[in-house]
Protein backbone atom coordinates (compact mmCIF):
# COMPACT_ATOMS: atom_id res chain seq x y z
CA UNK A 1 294.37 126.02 112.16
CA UNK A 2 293.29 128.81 114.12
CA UNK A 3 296.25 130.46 116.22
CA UNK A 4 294.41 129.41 119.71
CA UNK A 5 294.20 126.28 118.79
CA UNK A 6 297.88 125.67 118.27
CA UNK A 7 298.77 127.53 121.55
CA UNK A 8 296.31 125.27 123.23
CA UNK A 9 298.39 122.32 121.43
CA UNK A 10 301.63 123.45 122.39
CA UNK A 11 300.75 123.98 126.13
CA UNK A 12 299.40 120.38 126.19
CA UNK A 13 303.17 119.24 126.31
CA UNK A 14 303.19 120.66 129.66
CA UNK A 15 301.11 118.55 130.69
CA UNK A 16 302.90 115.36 129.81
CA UNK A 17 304.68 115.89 132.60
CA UNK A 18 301.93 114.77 134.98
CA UNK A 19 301.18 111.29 133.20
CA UNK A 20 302.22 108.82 134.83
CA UNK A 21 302.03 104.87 133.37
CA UNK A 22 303.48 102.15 135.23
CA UNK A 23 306.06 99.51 134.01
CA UNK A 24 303.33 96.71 134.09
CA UNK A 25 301.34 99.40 131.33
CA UNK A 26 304.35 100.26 129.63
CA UNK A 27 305.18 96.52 129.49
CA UNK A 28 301.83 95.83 127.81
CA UNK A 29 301.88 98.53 125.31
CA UNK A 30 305.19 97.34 124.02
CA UNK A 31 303.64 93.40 123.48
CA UNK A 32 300.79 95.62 121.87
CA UNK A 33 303.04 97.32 119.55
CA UNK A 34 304.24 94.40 118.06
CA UNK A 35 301.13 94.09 115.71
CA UNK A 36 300.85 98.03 115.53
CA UNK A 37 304.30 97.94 114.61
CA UNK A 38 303.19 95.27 111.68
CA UNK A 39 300.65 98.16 110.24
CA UNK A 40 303.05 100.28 109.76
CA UNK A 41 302.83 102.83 112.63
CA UNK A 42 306.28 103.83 114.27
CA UNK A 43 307.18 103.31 117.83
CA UNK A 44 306.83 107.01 119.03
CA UNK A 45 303.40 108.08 117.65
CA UNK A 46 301.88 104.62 118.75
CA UNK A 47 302.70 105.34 122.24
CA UNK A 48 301.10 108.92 121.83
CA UNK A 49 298.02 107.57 120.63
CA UNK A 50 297.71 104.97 123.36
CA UNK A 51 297.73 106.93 126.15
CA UNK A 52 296.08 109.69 124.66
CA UNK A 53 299.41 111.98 124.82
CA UNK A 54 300.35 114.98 122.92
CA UNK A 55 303.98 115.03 122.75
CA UNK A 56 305.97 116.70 119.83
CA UNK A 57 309.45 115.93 122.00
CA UNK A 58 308.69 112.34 121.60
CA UNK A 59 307.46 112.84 118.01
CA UNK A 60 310.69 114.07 116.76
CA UNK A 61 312.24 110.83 117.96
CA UNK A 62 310.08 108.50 116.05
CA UNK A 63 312.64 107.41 113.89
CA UNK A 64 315.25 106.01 116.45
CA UNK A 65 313.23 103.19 118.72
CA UNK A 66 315.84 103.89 121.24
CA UNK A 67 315.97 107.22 121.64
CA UNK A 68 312.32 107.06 121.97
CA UNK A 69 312.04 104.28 124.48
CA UNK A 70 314.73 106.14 126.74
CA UNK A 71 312.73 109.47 126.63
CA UNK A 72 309.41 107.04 127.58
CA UNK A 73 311.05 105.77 130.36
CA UNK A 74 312.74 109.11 131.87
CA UNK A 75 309.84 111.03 131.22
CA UNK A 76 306.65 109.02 131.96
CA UNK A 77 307.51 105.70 133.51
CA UNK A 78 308.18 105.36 137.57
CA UNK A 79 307.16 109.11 138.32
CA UNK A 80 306.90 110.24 141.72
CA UNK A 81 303.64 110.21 142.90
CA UNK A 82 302.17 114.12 142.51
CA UNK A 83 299.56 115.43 140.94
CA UNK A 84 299.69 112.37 138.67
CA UNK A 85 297.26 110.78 136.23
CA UNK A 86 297.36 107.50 136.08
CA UNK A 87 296.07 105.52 133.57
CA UNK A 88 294.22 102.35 133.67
């Protein structure tokens, strides 16, 4: 991997900080995850590739559901409204 490339990586956890997904989202991801869940994909990385989010933080928790979920929640569910993205 070229070295720009894995800067540009790296400063796309910044902007994790300016998704925001609602609880009615996050509520439908989780009923979602039950069959991804089935194939064999863990809890962290399934929530990455949902919303299209790079996020090595979360990553590192992908063993521990709970850890995970927590950081979900306090990072990217109920935001203030700023600058957000939401998705749809």
């Amino acid at each position: 991997m070229i070295k720009t490339d894995m800067i540009k990586q790296l400063l796309n956890g910044i902007e994790r900080r300016d998704v925001h997904i609602t609880e009615k989202q996050y509520s439908q991801f989780k009923k979602e995850f039950t069959m991804i869940g089935l194939a064999g994909e863990d809890f962290a990385n399934a929530f990455c590739r949902y919303f299209e989010i790079v996020d090595y933080i979360l990553a590192s928790k992908k063993s521990d559901f709970d850890q995970a979920d927590k950081y979900i929640v306090n990072t990217y569910i109920d935001k203030t409204q700023r600058d957000v993205i939401v998705y749809q």
